[in-house]
PDB file of N, CA and C in Angstrom:
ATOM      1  N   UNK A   1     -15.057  -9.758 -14.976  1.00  0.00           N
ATOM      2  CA  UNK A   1     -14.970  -9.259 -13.638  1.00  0.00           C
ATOM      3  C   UNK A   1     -16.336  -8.819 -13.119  1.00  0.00           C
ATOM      4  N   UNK A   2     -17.235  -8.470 -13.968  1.00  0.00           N
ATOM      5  CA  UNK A   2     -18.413  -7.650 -13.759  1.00  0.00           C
ATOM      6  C   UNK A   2     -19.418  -8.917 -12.805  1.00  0.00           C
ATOM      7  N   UNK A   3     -19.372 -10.097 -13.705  1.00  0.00           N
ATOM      8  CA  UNK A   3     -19.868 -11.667 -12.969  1.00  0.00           C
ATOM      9  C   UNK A   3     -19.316 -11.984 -11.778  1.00  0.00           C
ATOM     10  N   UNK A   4     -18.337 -11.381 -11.534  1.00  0.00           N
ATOM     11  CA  UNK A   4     -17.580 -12.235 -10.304  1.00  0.00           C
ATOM     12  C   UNK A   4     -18.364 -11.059  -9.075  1.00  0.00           C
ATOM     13  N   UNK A   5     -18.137  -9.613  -9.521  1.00  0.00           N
ATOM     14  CA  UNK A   5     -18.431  -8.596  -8.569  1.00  0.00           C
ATOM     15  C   UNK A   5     -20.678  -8.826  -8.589  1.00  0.00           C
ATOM     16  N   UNK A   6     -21.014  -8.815  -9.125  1.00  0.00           N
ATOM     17  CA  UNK A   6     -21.851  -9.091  -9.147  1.00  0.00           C
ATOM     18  C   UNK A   6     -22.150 -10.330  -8.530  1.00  0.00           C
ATOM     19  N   UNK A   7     -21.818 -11.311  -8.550  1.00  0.00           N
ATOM     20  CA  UNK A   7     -22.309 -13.014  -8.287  1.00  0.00           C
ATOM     21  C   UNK A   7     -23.285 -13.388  -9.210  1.00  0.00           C
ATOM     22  N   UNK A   8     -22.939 -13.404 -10.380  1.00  0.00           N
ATOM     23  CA  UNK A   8     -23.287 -13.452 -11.707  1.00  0.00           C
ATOM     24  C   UNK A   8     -22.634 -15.260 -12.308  1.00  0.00           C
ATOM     25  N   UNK A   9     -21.461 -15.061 -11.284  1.00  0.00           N
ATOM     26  CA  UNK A   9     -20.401 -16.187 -11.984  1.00  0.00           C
ATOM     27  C   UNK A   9     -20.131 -17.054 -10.740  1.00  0.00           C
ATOM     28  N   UNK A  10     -19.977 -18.746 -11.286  1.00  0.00           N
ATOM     29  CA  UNK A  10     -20.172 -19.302 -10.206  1.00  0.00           C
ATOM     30  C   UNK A  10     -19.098 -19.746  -9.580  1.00  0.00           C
ATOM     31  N   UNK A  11     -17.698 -18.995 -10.077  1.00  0.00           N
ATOM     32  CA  UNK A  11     -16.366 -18.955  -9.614  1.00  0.00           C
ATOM     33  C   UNK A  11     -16.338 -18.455  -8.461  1.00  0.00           C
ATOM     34  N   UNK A  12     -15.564 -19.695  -7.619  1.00  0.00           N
ATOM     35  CA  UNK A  12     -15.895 -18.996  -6.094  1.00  0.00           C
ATOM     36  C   UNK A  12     -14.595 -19.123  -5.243  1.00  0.00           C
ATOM     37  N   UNK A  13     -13.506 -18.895  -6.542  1.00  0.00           N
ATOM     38  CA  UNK A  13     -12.302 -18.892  -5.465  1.00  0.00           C
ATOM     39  C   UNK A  13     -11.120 -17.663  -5.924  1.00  0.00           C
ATOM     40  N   UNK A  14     -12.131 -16.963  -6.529  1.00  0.00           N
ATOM     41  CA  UNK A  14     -11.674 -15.617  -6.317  1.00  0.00           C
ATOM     42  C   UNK A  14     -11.491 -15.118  -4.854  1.00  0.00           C
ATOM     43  N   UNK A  15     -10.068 -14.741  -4.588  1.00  0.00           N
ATOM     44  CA  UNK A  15      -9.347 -13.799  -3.722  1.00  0.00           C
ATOM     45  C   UNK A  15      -9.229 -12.564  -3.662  1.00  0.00           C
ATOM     46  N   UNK A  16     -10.226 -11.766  -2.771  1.00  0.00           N
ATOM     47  CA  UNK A  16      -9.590 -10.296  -3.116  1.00  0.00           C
ATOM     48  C   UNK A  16      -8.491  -9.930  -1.938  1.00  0.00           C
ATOM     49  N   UNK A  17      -7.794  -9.613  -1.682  1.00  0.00           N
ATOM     50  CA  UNK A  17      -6.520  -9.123  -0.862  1.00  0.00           C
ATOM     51  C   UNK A  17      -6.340  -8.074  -1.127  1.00  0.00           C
ATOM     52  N   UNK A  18      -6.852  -6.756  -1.115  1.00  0.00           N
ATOM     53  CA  UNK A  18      -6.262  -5.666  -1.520  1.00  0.00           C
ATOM     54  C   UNK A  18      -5.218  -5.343  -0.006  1.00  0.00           C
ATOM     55  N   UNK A  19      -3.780  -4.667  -0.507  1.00  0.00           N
ATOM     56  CA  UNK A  19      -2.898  -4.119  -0.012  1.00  0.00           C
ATOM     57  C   UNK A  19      -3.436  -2.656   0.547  1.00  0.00           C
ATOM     58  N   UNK A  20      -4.078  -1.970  -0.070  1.00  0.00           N
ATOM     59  CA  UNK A  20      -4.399  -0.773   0.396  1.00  0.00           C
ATOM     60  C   UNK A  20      -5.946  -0.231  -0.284  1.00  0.00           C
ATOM     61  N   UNK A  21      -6.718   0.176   0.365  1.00  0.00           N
ATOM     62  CA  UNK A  21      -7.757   1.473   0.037  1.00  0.00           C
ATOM     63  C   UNK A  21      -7.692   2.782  -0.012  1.00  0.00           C
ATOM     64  N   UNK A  22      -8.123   3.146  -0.077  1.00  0.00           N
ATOM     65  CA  UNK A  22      -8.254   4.633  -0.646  1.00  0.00           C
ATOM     66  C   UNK A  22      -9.737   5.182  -0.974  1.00  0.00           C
ATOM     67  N   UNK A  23      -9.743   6.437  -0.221  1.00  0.00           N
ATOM     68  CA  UNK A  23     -10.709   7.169  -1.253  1.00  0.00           C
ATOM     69  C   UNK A  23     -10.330   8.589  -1.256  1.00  0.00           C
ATOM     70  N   UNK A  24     -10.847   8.907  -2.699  1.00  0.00           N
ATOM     71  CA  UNK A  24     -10.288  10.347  -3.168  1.00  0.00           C
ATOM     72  C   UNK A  24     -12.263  10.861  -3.992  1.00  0.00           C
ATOM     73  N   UNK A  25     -12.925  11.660  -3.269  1.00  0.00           N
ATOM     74  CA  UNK A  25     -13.814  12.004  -4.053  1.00  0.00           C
ATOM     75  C   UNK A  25     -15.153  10.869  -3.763  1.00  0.00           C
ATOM     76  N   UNK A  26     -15.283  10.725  -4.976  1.00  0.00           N
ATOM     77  CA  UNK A  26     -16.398   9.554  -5.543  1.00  0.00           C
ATOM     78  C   UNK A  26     -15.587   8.485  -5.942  1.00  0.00           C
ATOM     79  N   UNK A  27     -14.347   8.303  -5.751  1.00  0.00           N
ATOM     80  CA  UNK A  27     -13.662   7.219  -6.107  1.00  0.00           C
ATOM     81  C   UNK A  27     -12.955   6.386  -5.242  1.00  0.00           C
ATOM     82  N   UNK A  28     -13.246   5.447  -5.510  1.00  0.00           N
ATOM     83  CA  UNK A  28     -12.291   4.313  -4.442  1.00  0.00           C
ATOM     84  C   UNK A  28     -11.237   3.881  -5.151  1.00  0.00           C
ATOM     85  N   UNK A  29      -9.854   3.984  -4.612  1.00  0.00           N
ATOM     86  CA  UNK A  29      -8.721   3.145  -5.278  1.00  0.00           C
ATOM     87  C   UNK A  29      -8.066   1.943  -4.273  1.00  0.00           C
ATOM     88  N   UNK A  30      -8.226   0.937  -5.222  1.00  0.00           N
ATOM     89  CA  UNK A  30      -7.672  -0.288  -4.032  1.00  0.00           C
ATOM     90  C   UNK A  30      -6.942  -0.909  -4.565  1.00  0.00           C
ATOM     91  N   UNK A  31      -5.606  -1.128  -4.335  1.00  0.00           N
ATOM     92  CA  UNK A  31      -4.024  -1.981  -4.578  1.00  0.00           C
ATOM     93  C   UNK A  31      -3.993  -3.067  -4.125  1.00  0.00           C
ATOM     94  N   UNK A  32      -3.396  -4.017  -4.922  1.00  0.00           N
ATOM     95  CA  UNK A  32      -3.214  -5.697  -4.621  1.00  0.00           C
ATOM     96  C   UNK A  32      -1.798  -5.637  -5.216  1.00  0.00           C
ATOM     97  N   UNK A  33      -1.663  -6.840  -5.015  1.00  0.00           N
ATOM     98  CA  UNK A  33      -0.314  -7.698  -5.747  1.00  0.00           C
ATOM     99  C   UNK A  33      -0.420  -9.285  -5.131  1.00  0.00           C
ATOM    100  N   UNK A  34      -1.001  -9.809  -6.470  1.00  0.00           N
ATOM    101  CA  UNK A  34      -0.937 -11.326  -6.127  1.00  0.00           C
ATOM    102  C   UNK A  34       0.539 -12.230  -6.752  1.00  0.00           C
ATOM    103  N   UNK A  35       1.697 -11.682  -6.282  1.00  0.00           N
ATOM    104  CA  UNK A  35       2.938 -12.717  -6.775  1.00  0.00           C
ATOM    105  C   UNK A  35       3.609 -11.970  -7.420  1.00  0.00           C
ATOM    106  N   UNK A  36       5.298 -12.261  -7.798  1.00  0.00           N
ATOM    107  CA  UNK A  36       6.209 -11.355  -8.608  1.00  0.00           C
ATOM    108  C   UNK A  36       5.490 -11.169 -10.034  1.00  0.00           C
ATOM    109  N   UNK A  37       4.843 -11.380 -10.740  1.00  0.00           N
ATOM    110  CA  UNK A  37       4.318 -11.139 -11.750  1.00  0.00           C
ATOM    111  C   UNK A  37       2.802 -10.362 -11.818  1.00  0.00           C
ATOM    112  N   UNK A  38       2.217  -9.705 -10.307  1.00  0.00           N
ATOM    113  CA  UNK A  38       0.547  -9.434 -11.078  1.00  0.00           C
ATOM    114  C   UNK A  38       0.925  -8.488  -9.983  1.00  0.00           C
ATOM    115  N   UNK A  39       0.587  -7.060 -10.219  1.00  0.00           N
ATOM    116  CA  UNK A  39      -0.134  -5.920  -9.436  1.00  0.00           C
ATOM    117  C   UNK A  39      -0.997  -5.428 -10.147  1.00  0.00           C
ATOM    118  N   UNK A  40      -1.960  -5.184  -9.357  1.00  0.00           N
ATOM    119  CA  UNK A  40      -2.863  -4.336 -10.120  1.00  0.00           C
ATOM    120  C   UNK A  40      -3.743  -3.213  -9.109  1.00  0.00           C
ATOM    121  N   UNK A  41      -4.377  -2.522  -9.554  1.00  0.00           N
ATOM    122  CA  UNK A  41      -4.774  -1.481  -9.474  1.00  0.00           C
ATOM    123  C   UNK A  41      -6.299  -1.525  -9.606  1.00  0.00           C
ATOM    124  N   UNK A  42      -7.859  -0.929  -8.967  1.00  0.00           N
ATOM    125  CA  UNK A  42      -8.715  -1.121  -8.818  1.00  0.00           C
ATOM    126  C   UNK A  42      -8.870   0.351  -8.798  1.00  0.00           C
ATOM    127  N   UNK A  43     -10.153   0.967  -9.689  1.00  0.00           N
ATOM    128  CA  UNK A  43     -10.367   2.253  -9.410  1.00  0.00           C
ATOM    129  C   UNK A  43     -11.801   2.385  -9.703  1.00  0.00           C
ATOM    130  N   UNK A  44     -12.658   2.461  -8.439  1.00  0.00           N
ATOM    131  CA  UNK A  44     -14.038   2.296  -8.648  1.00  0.00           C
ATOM    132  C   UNK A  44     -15.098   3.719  -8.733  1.00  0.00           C
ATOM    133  N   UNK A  45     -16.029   4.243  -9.205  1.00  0.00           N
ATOM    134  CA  UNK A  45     -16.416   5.341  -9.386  1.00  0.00           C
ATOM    135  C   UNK A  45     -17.954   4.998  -8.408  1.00  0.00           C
ATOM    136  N   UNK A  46     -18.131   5.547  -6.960  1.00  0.00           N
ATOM    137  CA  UNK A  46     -19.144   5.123  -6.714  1.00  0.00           C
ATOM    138  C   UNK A  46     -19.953   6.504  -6.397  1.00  0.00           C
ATOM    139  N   UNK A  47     -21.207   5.978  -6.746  1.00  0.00           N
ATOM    140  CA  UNK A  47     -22.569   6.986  -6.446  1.00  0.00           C
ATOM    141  C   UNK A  47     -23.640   6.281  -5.639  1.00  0.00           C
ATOM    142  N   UNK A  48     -24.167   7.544  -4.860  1.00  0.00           N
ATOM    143  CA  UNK A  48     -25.517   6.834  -3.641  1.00  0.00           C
ATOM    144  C   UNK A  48     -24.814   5.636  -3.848  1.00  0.00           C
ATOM    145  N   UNK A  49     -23.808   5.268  -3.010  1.00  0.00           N
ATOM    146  CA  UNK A  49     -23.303   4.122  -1.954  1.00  0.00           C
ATOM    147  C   UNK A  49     -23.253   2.926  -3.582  1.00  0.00           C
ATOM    148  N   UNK A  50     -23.463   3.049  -4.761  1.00  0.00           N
ATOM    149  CA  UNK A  50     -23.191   1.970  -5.604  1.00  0.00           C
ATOM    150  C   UNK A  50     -22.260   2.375  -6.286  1.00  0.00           C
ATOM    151  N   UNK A  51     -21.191   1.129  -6.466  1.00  0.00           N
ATOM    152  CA  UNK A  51     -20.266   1.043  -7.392  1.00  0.00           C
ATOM    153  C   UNK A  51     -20.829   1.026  -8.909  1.00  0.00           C
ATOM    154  N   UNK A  52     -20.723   2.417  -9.883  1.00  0.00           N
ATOM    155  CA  UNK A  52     -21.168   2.398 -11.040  1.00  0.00           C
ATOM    156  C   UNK A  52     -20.537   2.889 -11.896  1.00  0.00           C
ATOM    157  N   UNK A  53     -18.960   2.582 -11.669  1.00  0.00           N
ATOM    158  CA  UNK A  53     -17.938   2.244 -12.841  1.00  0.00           C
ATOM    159  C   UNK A  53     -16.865   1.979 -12.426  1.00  0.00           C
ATOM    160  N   UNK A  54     -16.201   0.362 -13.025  1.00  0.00           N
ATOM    161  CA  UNK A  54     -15.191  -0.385 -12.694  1.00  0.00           C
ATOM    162  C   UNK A  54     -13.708  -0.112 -13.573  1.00  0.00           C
ATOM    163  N   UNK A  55     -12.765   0.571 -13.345  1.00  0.00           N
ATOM    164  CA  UNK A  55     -11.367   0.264 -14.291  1.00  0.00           C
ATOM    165  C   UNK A  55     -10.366  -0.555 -13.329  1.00  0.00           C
ATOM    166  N   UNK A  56      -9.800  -1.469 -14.378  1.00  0.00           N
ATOM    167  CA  UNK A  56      -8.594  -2.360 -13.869  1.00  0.00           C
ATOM    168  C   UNK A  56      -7.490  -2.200 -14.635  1.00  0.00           C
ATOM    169  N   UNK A  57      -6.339  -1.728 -13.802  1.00  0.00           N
ATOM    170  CA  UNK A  57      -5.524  -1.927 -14.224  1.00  0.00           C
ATOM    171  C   UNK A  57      -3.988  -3.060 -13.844  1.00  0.00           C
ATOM    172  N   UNK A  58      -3.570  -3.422 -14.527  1.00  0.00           N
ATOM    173  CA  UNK A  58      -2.525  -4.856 -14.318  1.00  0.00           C
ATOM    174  C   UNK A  58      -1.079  -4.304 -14.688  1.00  0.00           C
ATOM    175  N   UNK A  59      -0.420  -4.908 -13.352  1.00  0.00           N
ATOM    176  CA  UNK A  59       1.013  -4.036 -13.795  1.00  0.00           C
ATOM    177  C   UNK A  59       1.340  -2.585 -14.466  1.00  0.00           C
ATOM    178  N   UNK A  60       0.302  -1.699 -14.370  1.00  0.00           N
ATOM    179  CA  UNK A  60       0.961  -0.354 -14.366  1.00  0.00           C
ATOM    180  C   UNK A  60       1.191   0.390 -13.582  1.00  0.00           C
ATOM    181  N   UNK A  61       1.867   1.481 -13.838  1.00  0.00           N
ATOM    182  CA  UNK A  61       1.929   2.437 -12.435  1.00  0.00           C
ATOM    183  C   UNK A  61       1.525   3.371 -12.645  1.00  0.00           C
ATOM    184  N   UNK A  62       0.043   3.629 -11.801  1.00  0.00           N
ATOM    185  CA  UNK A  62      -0.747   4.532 -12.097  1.00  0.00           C
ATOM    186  C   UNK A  62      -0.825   5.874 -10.970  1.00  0.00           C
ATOM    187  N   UNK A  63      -0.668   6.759 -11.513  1.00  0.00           N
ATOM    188  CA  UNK A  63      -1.078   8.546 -11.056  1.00  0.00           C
ATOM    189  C   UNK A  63      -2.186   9.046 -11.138  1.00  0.00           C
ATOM    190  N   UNK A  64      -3.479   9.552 -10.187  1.00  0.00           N
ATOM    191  CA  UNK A  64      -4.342  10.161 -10.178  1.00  0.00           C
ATOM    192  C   UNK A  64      -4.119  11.603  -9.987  1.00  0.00           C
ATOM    193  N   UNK A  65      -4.347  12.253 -10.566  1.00  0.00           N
ATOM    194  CA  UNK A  65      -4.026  14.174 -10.811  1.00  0.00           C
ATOM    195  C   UNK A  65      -5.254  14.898 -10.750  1.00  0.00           C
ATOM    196  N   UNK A  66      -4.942  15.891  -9.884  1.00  0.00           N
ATOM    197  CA  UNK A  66      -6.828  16.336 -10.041  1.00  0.00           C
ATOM    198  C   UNK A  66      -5.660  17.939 -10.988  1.00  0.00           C
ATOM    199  N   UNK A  67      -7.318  17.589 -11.680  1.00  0.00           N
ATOM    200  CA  UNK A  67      -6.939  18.884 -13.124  1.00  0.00           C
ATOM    201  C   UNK A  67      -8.237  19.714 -13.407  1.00  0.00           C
ATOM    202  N   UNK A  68      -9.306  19.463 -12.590  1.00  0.00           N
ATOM    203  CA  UNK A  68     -10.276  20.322 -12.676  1.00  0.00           C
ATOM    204  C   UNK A  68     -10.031  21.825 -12.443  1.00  0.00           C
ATOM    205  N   UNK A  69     -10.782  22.581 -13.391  1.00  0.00           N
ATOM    206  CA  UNK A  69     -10.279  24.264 -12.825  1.00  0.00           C
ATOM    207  C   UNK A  69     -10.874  24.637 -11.213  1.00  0.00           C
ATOM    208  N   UNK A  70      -9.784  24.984 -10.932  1.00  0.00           N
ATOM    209  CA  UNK A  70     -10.277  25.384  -9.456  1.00  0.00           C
ATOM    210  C   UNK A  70     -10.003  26.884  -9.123  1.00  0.00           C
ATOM    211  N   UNK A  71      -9.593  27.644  -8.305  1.00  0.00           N
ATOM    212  CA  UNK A  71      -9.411  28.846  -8.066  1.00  0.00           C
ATOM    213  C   UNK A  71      -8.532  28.891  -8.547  1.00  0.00           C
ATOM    214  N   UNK A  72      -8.307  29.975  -8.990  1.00  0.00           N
ATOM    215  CA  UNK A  72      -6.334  30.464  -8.830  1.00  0.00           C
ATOM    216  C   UNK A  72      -5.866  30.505  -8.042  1.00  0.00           C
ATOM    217  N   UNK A  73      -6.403  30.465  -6.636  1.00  0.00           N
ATOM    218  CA  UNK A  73      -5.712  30.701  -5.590  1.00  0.00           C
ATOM    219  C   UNK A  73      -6.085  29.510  -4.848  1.00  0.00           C
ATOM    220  N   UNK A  74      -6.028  28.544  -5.646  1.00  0.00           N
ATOM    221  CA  UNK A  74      -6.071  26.855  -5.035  1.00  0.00           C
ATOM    222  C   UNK A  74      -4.267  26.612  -5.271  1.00  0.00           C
ATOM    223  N   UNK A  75      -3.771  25.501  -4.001  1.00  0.00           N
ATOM    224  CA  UNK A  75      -2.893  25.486  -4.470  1.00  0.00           C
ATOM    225  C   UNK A  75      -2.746  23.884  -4.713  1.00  0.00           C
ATOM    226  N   UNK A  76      -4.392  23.199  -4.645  1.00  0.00           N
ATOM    227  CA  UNK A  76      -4.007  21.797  -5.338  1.00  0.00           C
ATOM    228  C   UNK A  76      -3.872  21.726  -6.661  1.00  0.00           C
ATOM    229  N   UNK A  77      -4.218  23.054  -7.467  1.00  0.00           N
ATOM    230  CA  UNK A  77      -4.468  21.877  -8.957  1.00  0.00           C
ATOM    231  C   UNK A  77      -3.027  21.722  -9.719  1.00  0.00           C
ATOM    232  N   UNK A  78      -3.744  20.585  -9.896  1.00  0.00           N
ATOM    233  CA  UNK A  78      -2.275  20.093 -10.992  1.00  0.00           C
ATOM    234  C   UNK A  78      -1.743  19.233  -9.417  1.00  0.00           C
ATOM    235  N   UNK A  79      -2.640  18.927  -8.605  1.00  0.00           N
ATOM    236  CA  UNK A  79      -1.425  17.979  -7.908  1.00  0.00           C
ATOM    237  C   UNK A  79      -1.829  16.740  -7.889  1.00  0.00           C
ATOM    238  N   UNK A  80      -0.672  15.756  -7.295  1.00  0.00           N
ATOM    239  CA  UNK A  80      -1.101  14.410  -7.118  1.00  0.00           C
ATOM    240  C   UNK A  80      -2.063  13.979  -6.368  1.00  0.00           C
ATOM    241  N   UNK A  81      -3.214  13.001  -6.295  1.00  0.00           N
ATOM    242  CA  UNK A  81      -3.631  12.731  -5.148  1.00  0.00           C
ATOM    243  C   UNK A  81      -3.445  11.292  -4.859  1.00  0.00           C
ATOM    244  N   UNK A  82      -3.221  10.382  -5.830  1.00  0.00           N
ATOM    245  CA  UNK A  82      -2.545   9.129  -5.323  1.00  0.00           C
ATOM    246  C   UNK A  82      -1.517   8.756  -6.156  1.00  0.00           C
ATOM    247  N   UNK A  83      -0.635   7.878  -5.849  1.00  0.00           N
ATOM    248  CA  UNK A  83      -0.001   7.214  -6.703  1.00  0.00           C
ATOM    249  C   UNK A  83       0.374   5.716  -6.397  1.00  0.00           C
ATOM    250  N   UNK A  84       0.218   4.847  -7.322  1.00  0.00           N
ATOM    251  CA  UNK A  84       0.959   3.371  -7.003  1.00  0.00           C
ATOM    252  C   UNK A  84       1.940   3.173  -5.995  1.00  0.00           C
ATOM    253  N   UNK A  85       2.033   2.310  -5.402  1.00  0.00           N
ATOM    254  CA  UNK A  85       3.079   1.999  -4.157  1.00  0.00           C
ATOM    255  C   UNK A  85       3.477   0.684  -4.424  1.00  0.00           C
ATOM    256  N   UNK A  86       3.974   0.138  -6.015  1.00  0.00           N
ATOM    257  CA  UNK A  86       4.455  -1.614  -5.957  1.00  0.00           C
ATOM    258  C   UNK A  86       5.467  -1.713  -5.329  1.00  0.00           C
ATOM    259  N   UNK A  87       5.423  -1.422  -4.069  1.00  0.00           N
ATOM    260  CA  UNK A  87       6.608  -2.146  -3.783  1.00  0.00           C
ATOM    261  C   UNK A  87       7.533  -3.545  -4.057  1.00  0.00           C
ATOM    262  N   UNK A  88       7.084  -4.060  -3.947  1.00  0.00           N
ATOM    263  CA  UNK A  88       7.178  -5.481  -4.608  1.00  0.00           C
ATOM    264  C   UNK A  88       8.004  -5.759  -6.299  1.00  0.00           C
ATOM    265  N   UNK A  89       7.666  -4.376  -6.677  1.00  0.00           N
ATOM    266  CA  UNK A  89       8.108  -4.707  -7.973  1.00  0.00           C
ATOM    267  C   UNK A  89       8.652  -3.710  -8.524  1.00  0.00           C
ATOM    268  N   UNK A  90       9.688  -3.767  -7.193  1.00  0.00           N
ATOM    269  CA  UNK A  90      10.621  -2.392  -7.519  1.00  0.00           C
ATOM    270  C   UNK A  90      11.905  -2.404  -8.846  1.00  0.00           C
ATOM    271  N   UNK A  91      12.281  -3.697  -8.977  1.00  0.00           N
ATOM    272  CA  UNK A  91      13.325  -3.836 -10.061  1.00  0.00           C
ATOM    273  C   UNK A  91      12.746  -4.350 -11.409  1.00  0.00           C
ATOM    274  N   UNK A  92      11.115  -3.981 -11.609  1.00  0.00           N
ATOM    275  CA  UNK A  92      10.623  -4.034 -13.093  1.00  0.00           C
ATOM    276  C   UNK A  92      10.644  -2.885 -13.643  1.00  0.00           C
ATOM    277  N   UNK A  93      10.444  -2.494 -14.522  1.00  0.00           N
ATOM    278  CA  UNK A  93       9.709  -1.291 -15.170  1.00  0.00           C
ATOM    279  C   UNK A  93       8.408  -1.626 -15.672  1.00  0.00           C
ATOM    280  N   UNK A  94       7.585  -0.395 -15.085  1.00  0.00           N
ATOM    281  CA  UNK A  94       6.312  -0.226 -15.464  1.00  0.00           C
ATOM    282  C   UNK A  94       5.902   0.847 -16.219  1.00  0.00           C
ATOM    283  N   UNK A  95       4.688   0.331 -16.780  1.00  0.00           N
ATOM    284  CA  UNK A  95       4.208   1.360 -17.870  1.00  0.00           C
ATOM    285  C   UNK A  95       3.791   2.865 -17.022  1.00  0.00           C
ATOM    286  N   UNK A  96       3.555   3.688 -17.689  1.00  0.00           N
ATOM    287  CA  UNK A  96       3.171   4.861 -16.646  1.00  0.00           C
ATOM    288  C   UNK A  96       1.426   5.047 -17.031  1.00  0.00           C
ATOM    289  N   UNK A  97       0.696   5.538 -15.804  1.00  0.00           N
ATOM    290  CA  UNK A  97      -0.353   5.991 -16.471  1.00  0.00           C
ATOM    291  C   UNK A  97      -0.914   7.123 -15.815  1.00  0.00           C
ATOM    292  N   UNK A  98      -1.526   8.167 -16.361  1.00  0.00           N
ATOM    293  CA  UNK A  98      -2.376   8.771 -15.108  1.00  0.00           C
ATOM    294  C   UNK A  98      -3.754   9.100 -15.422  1.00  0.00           C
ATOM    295  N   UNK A  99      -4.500   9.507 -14.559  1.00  0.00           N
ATOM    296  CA  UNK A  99      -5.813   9.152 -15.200  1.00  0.00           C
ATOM    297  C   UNK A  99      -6.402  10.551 -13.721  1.00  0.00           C
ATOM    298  N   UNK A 100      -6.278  11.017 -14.336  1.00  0.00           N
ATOM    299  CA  UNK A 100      -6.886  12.801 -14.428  1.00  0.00           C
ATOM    300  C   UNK A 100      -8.290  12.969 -13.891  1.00  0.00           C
ATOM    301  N   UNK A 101      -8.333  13.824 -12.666  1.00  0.00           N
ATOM    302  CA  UNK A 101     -10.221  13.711 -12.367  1.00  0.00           C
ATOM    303  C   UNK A 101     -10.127  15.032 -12.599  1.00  0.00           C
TER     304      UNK A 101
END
């Protein structure tokens, strides 16, 4: 993936379609679903305007939780700030994941 995002690789019929963006923080989250079989999940970590860390995830259903200590008298922590929306692939079961900032 790193070749393709880069132009490293001379595959040139890569499709991106993301369903939705997002940003939460320093992070970008962007949702696809290419067909009853592929959703996936894009969660990019960017700094000074560069993308400088890529996770993919495929068919799971992923939860972002912010868990950093914050006040006590915060009343986000411990809450959600995104979660998967497959619609599409409402009568599978998916793995669960969450992945904690």
């Amino acid at each position: 993936m790193m070749k393709v995002l880069t132009g490293e690789s001379p595959y040139n019929e890569f499709i991106f379609d993301p369903r939705s963006i997002s940003v939460i923080d320093d992070l970008v989250v962007v949702e696809g679903w290419e067909g009853p079989k592929v959703y996936w999940v894009h969660v990019w970590t960017v700094k000074n305007g560069t993308i400088s860390q890529f996770r993919e995830y495929f068919n799971t259903w992923l939860t972002i939780t912010e868990l950093r200590p914050l006040s006590w008298l915060s009343r986000h922590h411990g809450s959600t700030l995104w979660q998967s929306q497959p619609r599409d692939l409402f009568k599978r079961s998916l793995p669960a994941l969450m992945l904690a900032m």
